[in-house]
Every structure is written in C-alpha cells, then in structure tokens.
Protein backbone atom coordinates (compact mmCIF):
# COMPACT_ATOMS: atom_id res chain seq x y z
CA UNK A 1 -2.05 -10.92 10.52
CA UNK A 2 -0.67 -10.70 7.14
CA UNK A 3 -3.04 -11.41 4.18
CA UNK A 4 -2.22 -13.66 1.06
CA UNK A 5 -1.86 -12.09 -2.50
CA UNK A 6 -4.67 -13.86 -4.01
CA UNK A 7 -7.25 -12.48 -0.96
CA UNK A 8 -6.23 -8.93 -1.42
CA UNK A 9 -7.06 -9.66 -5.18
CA UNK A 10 -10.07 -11.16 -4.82
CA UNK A 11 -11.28 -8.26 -2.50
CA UNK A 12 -10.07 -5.97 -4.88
CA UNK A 13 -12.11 -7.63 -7.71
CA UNK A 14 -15.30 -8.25 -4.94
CA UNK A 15 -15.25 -3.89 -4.42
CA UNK A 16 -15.09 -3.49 -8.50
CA UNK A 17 -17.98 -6.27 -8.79
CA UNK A 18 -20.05 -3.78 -6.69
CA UNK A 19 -19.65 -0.87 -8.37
CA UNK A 20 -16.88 0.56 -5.99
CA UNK A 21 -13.97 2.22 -7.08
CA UNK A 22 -10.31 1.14 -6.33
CA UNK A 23 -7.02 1.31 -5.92
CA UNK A 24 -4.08 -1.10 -5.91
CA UNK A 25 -0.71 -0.66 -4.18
CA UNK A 26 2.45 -2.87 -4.99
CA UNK A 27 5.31 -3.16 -3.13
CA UNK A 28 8.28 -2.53 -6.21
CA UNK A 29 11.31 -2.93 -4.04
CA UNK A 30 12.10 -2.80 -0.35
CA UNK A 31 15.88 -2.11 1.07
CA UNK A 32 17.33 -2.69 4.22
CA UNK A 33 15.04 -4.04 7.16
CA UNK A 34 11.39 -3.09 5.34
CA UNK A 35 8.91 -5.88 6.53
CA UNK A 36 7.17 -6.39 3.70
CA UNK A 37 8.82 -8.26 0.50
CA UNK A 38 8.41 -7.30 -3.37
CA UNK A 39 5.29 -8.23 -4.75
CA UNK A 40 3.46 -7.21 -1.16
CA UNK A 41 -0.06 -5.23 -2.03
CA UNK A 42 -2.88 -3.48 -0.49
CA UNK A 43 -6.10 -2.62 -2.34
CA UNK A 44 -7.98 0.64 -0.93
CA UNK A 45 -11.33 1.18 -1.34
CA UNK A 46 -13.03 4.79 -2.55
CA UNK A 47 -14.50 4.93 1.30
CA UNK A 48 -10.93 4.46 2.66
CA UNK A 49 -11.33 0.01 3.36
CA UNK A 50 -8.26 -1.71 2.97
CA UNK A 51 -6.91 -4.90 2.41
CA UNK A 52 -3.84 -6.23 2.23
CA UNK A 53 -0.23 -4.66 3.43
CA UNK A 54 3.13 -3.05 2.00
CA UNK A 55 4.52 -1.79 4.96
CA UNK A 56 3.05 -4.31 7.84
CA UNK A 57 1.56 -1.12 9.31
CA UNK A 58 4.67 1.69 9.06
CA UNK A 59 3.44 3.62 6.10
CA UNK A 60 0.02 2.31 5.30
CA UNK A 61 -1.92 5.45 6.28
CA UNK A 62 0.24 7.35 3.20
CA UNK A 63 -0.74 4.70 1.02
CA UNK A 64 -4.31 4.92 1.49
CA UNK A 65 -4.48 8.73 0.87
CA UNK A 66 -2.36 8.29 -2.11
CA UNK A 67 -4.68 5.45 -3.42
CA UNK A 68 -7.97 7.63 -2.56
CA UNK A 69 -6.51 10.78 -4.27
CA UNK A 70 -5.39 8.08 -7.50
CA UNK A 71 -9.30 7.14 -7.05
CA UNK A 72 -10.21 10.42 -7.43
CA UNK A 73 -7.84 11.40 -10.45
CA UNK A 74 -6.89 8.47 -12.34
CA UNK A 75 -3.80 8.85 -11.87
CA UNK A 76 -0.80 6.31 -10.81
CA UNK A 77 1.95 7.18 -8.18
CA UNK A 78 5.03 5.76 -8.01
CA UNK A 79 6.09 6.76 -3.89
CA UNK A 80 9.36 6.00 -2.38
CA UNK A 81 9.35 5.99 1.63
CA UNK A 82 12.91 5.44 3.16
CA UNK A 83 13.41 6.35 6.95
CA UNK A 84 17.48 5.73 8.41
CA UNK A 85 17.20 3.52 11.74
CA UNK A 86 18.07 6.40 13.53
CA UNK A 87 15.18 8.44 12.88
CA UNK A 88 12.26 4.91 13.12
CA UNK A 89 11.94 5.50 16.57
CA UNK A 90 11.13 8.77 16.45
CA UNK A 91 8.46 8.50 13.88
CA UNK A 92 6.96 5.31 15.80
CA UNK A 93 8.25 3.02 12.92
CA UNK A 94 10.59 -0.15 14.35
CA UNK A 95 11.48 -1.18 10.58
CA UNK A 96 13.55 1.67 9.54
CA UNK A 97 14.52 0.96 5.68
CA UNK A 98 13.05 2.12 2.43
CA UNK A 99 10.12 0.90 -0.01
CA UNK A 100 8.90 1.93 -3.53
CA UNK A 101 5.38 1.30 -3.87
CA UNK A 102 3.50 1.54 -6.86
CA UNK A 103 -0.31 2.62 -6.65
CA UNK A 104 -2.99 2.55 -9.51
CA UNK A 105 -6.43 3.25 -9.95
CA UNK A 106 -8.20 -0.33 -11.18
CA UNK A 107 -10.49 0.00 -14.25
C-alpha cells in the first residue's frame, strides 16, 4: 500500500508536534523502471518509524539510516541509487533503474 503525499506530511508534522525529531526524504528524479515517481517521500522518525515511500520498498532501509544519521547531524544528503537490470535480481530488487533522493532534517 502506497501512502498519499499529504499523509506522509501530516505524520511528519504529527512526530514534530510531539517533540520528535525528523527527517524528510524526496524522491528528485527517477530513471528507467524506478517505481516510485518525482515528488514520492518518506518521513523517518528519530526511533527509526517511517512513513511514506521513494523506492516502493527497494532502497528504503538506506534511506532511513541516511535520514537517522541527518537527525543526528543536521545535515542534508543528496543520495543517488542506480542498480542496471542485470544486477536487481541479485540484490533482491525487481525495479532495476536509478533514483536521486533528497533527505533533510525538519526544523
């Protein structure tokens, strides 16, 4: 199940309402046969919660320790993942293609 922008948003904004710290991932661009379009997000939560999706499950683990460790240092990352078709299977991933995903701490 895929969740709408506005949902991850609002959880985003409930986490921040109770004092918890967070991240936000954005999908920048996607190439070839990513699943998830531009404008795609999670939001990650200091404990490791997540909502949301930029990868419909092929690189989300990455993205949460990249959102944790932009928790901890305030820091943004820009990532690129890209993965030929050839090598998805081996790595468990059925998409193949490449994303840029953009993750920032929320103030």
């Amino acid at each position: 199940m895929t969740t709408g922008y506005d949902e991850v948003l609002e959880q985003a904004s409930r986490w921040r309402a109770e004092g918890r710290r967070v991240a936000l991932a954005t999908v920048l661009e996607a190439w070839g046969s990513a699943p998830r379009p531009p404008g795609s997000q999670l939001a990650i939560e200091e404990s490791g919660q997540f909502q949301g999706s930029v990868s419909g499950g092929c690189i989300e683990g990455a993205v949460v320790t990249e959102g944790l460790a932009a928790i901890a240092d305030g820091q943004p990352r820009n990532l690129t993942f890209g993965i030929t078709d050839d090598e998805a299977w081996a790595h468990g991933l059925a998409c193949g293609g490449k994303l840029r995903v953009y993750v920032e701490p929320v103030a």
